[in-house]
Protein backbone atom coordinates (compact mmCIF):
# COMPACT_ATOMS: atom_id res chain seq x y z
CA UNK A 1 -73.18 87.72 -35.01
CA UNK A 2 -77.04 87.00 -35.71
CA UNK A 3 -77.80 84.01 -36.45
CA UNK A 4 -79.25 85.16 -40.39
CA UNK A 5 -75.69 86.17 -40.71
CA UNK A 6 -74.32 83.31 -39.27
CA UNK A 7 -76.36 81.21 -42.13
CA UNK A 8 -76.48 82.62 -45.84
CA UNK A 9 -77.89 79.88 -46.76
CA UNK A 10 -81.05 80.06 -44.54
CA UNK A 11 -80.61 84.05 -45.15
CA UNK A 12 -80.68 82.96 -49.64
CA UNK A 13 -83.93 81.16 -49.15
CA UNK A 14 -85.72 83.63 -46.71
CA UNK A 15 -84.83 86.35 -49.38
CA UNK A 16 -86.21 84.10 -52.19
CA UNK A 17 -89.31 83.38 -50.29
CA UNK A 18 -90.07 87.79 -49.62
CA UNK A 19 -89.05 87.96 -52.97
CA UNK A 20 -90.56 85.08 -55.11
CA UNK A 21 -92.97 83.22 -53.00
CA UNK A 22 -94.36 81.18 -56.34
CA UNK A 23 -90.98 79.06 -56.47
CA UNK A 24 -89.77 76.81 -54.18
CA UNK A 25 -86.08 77.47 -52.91
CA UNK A 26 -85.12 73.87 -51.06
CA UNK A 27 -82.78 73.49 -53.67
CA UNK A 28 -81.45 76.52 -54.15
CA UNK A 29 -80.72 75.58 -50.34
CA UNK A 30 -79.40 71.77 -50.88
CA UNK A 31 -77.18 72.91 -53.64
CA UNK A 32 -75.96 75.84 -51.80
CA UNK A 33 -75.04 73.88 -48.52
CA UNK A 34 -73.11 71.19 -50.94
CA UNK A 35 -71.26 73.79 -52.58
CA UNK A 36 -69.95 75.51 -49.55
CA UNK A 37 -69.26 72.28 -47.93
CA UNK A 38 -67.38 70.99 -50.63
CA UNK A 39 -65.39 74.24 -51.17
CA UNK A 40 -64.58 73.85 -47.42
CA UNK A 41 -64.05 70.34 -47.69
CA UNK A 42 -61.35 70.95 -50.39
CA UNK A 43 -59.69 73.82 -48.45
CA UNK A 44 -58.94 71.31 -46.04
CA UNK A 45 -57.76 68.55 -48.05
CA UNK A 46 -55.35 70.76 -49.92
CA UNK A 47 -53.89 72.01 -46.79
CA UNK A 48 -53.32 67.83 -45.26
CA UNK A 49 -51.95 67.14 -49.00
CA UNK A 50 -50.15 70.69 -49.35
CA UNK A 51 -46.76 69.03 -46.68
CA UNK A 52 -46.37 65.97 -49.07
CA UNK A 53 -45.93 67.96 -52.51
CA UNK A 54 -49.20 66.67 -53.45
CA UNK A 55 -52.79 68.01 -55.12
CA UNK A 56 -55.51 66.26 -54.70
CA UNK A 57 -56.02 65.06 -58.14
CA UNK A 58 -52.16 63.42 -57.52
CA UNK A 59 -53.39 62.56 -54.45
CA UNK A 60 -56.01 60.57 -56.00
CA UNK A 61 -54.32 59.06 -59.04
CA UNK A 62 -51.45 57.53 -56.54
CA UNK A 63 -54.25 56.50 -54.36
CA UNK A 64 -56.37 54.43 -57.15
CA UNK A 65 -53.59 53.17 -58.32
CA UNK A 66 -52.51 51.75 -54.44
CA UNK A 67 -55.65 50.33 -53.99
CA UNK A 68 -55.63 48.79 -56.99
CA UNK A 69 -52.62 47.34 -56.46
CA UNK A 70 -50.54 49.38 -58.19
CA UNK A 71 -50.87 49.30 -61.93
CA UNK A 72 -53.49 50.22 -64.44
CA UNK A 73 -54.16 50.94 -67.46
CA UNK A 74 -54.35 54.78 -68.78
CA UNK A 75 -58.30 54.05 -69.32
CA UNK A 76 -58.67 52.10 -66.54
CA UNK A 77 -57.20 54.57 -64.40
CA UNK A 78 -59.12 57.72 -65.99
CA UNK A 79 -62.49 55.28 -65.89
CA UNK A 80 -62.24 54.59 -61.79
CA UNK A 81 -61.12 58.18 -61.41
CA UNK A 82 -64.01 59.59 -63.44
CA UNK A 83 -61.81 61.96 -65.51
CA UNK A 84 -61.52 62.45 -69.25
CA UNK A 85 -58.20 61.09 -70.29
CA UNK A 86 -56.29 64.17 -71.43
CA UNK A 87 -56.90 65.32 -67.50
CA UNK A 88 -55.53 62.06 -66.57
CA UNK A 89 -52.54 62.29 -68.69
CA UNK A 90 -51.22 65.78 -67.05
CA UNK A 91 -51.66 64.10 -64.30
CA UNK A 92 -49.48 61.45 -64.92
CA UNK A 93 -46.70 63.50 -66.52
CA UNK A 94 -46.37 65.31 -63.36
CA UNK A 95 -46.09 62.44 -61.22
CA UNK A 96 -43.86 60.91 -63.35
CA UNK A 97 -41.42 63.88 -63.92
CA UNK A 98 -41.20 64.06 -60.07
CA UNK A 99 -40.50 59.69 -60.07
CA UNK A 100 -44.00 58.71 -57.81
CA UNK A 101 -45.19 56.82 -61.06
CA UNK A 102 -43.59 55.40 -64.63
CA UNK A 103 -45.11 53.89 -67.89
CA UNK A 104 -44.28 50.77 -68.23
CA UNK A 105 -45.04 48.98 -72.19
CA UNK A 106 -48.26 47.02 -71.32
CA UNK A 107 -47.14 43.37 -72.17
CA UNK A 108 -51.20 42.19 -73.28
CA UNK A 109 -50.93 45.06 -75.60
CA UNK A 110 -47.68 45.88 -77.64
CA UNK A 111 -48.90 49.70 -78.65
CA UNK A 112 -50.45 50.02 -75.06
CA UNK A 113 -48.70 51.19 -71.12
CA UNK A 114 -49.33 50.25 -67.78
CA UNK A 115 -49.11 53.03 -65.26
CA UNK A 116 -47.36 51.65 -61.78
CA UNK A 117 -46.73 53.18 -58.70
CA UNK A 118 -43.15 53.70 -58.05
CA UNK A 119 -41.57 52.95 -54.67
CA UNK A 120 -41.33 56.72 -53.89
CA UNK A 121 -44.63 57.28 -54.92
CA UNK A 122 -45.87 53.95 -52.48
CA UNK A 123 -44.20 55.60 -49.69
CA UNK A 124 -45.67 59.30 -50.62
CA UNK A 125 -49.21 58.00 -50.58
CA UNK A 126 -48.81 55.74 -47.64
CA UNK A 127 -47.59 58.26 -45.49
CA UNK A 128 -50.28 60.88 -46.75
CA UNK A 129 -52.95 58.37 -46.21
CA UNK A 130 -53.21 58.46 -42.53
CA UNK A 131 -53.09 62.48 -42.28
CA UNK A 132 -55.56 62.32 -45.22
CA UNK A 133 -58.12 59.78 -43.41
CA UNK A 134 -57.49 61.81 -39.97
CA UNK A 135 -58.47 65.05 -41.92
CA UNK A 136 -61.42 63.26 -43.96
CA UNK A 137 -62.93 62.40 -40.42
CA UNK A 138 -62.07 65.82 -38.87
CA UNK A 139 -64.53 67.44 -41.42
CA UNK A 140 -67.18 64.30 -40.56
CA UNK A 141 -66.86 64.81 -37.07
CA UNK A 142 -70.02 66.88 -36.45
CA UNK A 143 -71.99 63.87 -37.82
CA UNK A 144 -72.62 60.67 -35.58
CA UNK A 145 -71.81 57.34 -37.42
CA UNK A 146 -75.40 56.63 -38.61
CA UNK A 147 -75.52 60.35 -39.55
CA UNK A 148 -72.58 59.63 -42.16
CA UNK A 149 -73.98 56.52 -43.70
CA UNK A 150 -77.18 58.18 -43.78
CA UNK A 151 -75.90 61.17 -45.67
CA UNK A 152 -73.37 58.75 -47.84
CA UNK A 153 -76.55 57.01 -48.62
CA UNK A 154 -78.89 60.30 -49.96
CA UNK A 155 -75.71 61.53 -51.25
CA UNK A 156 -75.31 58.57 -53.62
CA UNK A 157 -79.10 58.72 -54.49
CA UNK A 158 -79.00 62.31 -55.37
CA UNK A 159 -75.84 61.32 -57.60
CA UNK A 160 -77.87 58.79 -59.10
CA UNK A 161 -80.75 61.54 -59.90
CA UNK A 162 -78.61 63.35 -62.24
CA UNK A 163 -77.79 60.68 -64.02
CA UNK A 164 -74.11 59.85 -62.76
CA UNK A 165 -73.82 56.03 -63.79
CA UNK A 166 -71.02 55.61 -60.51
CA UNK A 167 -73.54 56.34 -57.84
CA UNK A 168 -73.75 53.21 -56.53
CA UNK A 169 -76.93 52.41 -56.72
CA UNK A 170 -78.59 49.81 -58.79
């Protein structure tokens, strides 16, 4: 394989140069290499997720609810996972109808609910943790240490430069 096919990326951006030499493609090029990577990425996670009966958006409601220690809020919990509330709700019917998560009447807050982790839903997300984490640092594995914080660190700048609030920086 030549090494233009073996990057469409690189191939994208030499075609845009021939082609329109009055614009400049970089990021056509950064956009392109975070859209495959992330499709990639997400292939992957789906298939370490896939043995447990868990999506990643499951995945990631048991997850923020684990870490924070088991019992939010609906808002809270659509807030720290960045998702409108209506996405967070299907969510949490389906992990409720298969017993990883129940409402609970939110005792601050007579018309309100608290949603907590279940024991079975505990034990799901601890035990896909570690195969998640293992495949999380397969994909990261081409990048030394320094690499990965350096990348974390443009990553959350660039988030910042759109105008995402959550970037983490100040």
């Amino acid at each position: 394989m030549t090494e233009e096919a073996q990057d469409p990326v690189r191939r994208m951006v030499e075609q845009w140069i021939a082609r329109r030499p009055d614009i400049d493609p970089a990021p056509m090029a950064l956009f392109g290499r975070l859209t495959r990577a992330e499709r990639r990425a997400g292939a992957a996670i789906a298939e370490v997720l896939r043995p447990y009966g868990l999506n990643r958006g499951e995945f990631d409601v048991l997850a923020t609810l684990y870490r924070g220690g088991g019992d939010l809020s609906p808002g809270a919990l659509a807030l720290a996972l960045l998702l409108s509330p209506a996405a967070v709700t299907n969510r949490i019917d389906r992990l409720e109808r298969s017993g990883h998560l129940r409402r609970d009447p939110d005792p601050e807050d007579g018309r309100g609910v608290r949603i907590r982790l279940t024991d079975s839903g505990r034990d799901l997300l601890e035990r896909a943790l570690t195969d998640h984490v293992a495949g999380l640092a397969k994909l990261a594995a081409g990048l030394t240490e320094a690499e990965r914080d350096q990348l974390e660190a443009l990553l959350a700048k660039l988030s910042a430069g759109t105008g995402d609030p959550y970037s983490g920086l100040r």
